[in-house]
C-alpha atoms as a PDB file:
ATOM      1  CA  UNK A   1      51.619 179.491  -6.093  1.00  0.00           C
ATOM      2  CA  UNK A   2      49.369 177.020  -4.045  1.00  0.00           C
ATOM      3  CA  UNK A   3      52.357 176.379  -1.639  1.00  0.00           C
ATOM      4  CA  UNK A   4      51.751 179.088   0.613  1.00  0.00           C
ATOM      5  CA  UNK A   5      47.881 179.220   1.496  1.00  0.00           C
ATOM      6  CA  UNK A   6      48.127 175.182   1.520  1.00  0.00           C
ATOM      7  CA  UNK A   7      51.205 175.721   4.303  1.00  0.00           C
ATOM      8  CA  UNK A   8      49.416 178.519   6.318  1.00  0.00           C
ATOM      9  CA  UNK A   9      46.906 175.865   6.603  1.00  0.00           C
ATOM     10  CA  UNK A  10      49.082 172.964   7.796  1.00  0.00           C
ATOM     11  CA  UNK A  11      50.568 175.469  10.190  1.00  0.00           C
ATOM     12  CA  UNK A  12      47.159 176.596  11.672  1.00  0.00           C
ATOM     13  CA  UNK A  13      46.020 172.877  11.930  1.00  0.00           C
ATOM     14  CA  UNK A  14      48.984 172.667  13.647  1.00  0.00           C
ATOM     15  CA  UNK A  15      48.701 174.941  16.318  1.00  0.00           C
ATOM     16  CA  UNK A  16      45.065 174.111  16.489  1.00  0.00           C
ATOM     17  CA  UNK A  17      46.030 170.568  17.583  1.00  0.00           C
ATOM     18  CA  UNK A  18      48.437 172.045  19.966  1.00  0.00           C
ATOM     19  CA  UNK A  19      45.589 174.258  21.782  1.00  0.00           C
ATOM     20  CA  UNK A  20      43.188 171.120  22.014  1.00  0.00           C
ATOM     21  CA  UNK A  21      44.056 168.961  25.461  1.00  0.00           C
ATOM     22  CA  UNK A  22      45.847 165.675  25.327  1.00  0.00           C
ATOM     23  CA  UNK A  23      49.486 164.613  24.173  1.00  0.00           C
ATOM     24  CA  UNK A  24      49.678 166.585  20.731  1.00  0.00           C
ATOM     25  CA  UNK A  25      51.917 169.228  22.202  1.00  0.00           C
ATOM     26  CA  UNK A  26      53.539 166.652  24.796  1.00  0.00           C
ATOM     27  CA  UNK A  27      56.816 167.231  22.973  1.00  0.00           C
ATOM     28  CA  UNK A  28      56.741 171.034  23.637  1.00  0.00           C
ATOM     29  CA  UNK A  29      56.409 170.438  27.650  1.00  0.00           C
ATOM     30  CA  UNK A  30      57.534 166.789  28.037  1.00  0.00           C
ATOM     31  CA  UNK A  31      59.931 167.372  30.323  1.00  0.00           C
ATOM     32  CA  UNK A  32      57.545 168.330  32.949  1.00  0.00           C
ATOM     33  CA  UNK A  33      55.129 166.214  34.885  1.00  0.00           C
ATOM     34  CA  UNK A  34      51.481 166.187  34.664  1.00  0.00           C
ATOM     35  CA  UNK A  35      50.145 169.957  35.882  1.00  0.00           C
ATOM     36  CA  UNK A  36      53.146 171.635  35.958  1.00  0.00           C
ATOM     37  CA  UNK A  37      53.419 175.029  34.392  1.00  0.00           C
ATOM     38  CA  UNK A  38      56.133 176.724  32.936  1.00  0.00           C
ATOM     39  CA  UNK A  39      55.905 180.233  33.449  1.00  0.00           C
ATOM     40  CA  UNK A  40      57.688 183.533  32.125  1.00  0.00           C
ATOM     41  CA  UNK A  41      60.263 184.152  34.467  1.00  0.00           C
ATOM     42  CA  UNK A  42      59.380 186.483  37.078  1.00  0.00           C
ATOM     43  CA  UNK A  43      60.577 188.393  40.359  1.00  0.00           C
ATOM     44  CA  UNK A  44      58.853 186.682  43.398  1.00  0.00           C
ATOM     45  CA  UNK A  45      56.550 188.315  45.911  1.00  0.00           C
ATOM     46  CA  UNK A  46      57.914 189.381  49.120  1.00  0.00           C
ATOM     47  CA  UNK A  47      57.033 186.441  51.782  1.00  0.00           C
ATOM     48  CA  UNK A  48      58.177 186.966  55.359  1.00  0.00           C
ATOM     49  CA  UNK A  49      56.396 185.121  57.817  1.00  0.00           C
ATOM     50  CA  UNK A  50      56.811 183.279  61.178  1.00  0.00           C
ATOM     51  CA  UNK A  51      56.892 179.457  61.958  1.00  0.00           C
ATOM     52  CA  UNK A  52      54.921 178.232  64.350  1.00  0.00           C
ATOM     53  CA  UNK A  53      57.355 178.803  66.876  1.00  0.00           C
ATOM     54  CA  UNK A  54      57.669 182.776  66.161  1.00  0.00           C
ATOM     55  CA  UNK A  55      60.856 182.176  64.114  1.00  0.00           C
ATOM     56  CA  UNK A  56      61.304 184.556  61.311  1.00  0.00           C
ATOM     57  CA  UNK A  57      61.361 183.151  57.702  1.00  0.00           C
ATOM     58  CA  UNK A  58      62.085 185.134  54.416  1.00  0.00           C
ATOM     59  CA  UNK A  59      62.279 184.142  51.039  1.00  0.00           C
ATOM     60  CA  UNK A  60      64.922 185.730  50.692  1.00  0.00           C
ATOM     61  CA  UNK A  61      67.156 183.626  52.722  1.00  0.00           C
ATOM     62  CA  UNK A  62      66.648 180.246  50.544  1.00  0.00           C
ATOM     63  CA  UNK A  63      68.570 182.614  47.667  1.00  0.00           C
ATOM     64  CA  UNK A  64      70.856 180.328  45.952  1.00  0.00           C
ATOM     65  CA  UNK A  65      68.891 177.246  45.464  1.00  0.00           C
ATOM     66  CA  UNK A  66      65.710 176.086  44.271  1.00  0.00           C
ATOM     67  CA  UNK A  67      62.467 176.553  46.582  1.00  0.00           C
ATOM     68  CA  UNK A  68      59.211 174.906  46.766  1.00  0.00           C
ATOM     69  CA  UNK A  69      56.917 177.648  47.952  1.00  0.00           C
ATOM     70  CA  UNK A  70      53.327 175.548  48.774  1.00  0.00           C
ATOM     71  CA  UNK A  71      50.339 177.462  49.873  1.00  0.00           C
ATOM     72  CA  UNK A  72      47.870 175.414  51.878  1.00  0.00           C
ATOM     73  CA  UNK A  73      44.787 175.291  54.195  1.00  0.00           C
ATOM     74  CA  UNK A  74      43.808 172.047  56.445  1.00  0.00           C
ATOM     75  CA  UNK A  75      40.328 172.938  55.124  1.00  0.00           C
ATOM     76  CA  UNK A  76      41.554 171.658  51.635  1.00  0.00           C
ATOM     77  CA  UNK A  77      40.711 168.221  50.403  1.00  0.00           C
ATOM     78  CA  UNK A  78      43.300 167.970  48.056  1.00  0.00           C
ATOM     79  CA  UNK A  79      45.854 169.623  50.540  1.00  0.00           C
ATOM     80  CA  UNK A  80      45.058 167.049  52.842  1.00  0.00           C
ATOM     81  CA  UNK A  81      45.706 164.387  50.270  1.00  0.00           C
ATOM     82  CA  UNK A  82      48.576 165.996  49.141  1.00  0.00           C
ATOM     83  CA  UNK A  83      50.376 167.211  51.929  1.00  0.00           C
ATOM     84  CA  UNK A  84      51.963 163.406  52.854  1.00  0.00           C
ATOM     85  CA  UNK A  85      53.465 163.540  49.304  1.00  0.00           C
ATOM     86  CA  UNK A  86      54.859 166.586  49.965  1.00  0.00           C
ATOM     87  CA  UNK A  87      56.921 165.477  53.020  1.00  0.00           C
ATOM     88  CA  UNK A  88      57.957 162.740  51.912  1.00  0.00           C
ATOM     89  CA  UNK A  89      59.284 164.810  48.550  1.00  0.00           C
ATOM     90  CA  UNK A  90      60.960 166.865  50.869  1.00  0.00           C
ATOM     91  CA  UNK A  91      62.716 164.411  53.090  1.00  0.00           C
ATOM     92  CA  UNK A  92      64.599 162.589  50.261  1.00  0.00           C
ATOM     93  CA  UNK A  93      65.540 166.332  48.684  1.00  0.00           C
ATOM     94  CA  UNK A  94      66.064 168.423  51.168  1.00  0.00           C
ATOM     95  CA  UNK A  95      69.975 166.644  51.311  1.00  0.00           C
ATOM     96  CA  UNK A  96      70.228 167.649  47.123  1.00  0.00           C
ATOM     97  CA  UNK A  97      69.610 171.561  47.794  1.00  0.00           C
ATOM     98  CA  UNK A  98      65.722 171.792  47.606  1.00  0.00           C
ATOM     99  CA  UNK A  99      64.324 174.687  49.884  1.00  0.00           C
ATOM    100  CA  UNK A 100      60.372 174.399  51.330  1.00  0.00           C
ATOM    101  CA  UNK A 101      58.289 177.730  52.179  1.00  0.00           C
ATOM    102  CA  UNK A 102      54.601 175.453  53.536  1.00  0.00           C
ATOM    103  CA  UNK A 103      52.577 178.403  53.949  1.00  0.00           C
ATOM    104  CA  UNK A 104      49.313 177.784  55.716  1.00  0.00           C
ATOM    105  CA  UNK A 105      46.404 180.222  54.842  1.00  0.00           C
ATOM    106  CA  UNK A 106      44.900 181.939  57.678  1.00  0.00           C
ATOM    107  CA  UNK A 107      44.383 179.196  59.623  1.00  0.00           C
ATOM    108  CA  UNK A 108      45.174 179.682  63.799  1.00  0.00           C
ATOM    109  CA  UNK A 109      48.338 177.833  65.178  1.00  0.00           C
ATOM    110  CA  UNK A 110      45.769 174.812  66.374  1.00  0.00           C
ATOM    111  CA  UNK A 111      44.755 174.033  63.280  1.00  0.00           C
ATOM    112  CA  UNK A 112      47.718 173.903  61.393  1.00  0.00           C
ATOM    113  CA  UNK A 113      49.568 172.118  64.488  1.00  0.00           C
ATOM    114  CA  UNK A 114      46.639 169.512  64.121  1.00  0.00           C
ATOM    115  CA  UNK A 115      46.942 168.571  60.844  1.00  0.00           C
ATOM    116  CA  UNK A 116      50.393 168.573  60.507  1.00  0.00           C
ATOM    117  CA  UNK A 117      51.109 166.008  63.498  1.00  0.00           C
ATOM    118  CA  UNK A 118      48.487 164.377  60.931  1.00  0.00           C
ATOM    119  CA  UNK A 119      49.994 164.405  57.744  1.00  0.00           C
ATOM    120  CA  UNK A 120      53.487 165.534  57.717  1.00  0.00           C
ATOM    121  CA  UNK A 121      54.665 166.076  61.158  1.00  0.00           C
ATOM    122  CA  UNK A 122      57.951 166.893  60.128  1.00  0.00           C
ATOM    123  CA  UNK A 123      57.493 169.850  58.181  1.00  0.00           C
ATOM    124  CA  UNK A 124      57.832 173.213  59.132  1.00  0.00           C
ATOM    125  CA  UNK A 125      55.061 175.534  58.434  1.00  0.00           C
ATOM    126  CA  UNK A 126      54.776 179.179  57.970  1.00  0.00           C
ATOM    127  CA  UNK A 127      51.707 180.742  59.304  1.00  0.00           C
ATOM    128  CA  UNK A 128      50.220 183.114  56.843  1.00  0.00           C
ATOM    129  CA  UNK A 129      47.661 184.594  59.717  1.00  0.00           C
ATOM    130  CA  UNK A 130      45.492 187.398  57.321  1.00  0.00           C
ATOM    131  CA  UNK A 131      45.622 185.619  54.521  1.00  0.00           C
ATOM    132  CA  UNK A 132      48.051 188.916  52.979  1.00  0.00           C
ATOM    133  CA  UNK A 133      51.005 187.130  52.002  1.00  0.00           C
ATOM    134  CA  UNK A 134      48.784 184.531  50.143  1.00  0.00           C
ATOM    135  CA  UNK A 135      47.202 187.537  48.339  1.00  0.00           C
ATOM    136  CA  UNK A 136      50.395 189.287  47.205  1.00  0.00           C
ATOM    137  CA  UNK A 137      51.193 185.388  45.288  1.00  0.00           C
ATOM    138  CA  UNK A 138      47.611 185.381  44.133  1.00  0.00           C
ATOM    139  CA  UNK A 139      47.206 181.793  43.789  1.00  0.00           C
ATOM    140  CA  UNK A 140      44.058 181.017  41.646  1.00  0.00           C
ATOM    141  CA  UNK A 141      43.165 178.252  44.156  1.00  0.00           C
ATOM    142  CA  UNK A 142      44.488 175.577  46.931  1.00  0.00           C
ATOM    143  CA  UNK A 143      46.571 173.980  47.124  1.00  0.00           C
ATOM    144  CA  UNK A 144      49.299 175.974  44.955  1.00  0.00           C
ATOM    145  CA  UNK A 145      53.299 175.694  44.517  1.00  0.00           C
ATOM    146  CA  UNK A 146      55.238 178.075  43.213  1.00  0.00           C
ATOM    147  CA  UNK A 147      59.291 176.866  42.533  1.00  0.00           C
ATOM    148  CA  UNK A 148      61.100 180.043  42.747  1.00  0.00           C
ATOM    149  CA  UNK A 149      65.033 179.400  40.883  1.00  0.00           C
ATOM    150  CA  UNK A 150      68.304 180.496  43.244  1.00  0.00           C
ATOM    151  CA  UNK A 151      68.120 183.533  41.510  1.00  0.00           C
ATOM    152  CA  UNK A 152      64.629 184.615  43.084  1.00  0.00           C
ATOM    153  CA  UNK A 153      61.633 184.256  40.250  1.00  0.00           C
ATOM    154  CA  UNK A 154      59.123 182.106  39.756  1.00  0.00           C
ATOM    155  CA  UNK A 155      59.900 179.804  36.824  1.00  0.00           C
ATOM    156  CA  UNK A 156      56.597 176.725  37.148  1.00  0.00           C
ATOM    157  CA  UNK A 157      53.628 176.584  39.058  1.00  0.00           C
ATOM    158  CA  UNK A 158      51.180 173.747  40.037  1.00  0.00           C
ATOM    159  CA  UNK A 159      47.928 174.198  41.030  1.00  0.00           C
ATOM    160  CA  UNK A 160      45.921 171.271  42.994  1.00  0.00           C
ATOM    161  CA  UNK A 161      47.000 168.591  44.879  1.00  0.00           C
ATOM    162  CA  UNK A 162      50.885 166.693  43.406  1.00  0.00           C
ATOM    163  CA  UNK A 163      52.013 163.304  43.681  1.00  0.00           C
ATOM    164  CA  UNK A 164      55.210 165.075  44.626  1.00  0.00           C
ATOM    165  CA  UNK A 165      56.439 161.864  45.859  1.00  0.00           C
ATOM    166  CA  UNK A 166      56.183 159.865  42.353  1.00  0.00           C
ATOM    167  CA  UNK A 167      59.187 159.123  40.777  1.00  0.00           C
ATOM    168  CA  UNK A 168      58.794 161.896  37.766  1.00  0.00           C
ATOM    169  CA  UNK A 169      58.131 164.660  40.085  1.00  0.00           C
ATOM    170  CA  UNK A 170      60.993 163.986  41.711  1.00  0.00           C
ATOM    171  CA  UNK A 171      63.071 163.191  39.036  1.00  0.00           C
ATOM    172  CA  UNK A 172      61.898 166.995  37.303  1.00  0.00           C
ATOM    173  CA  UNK A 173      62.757 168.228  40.788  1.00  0.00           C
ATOM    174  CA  UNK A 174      66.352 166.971  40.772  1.00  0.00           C
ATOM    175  CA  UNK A 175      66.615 168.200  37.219  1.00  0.00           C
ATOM    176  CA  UNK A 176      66.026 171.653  38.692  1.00  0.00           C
ATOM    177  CA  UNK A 177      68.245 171.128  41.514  1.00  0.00           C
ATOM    178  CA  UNK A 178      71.566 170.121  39.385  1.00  0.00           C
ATOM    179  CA  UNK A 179      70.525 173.104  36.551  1.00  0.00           C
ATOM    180  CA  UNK A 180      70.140 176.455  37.959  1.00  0.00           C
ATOM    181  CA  UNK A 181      69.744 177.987  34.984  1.00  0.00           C
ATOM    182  CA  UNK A 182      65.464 177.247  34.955  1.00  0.00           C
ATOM    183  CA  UNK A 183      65.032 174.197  32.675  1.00  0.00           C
ATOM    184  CA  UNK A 184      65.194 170.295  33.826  1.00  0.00           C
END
């Protein structure tokens, strides 16, 4: 007769320990690296910009495979810190499948040129010039990465600055990359 009050509360205690930060709910998420969010699949925004050099680019091309959609600003401290991880990421993925959107936030073409020849001069960016692409994603913040599955939704999100280049980001990356289906 006790049993079930006395199990409601193990249960609650349970999920209380689960809502308080630190490793009691690692096993839940422990497939994913530090800051990464798993999200409720969902259909992306539309995001058609220009490169640099006036070249179209739409989401909708990289269809088919996993894509890294980063939103950025040179202004950004942690972008700045972040931004040679995220080349050198992309350089030893880009062979496996992986797809890159580098969005720069309303920034002019100096700026971003600039800092990339900086920090990762062999990226390509997309130039986000009013700031209305960045809006339709609604990032809460910057920097902000979105990885979109081959069949076009957003599955996790990471918000502030990645050691992309560590070995268990790019080991959940890969995971993606060899299982479509949304889970590393």
């Amino acid at each position: 007769m006790c049993r079930r009050p006395l199990s409601l509360l193990v249960h609650l205690g349970l999920l209380l320990l689960c809502l308080l930060p630190g490793p009691s709910c690692a096993a839940a998420e422990s497939d994913l690296p530090r800051g990464i969010l798993r999200l409720n699949p969902y259909a992306v925004p539309p995001l058609s910009l220009q490169d640099m050099d006036g070249q179209p680019y739409s989401l909708r091309q990289d269809r088919g495979a996993w894509t890294f959609v980063h939103f950025w600003a040179s202004w950004c401290g942690p972008c700045r810190r972040e931004m040679p991880a995220i080349q050198a990421m992309y350089s030893r993925l880009q062979s496996q499948g992986l797809r890159l959107a580098l969005v720069n936030t309303a920034e002019d073409e100096d700026t971003v040129f600039i800092f990339l020849a900086t920090f990762a001069p062999d990226l390509r960016p997309l130039l986000d010039r009013d700031g209305q692409a960045t809006e339709q994603w609604q990032p809460r913040g910057l920097p902000a990465t979105y990885l979109v599955d081959p069949e076009g939704r957003v599955r996790y999100q990471a918000l502030g600055g990645r050691p992309w280049d560590s070995q268990g980001y790019l080991d959940f990356l890969r995971r993606l990359i060899r299982a479509p289906e949304g889970r590393p």
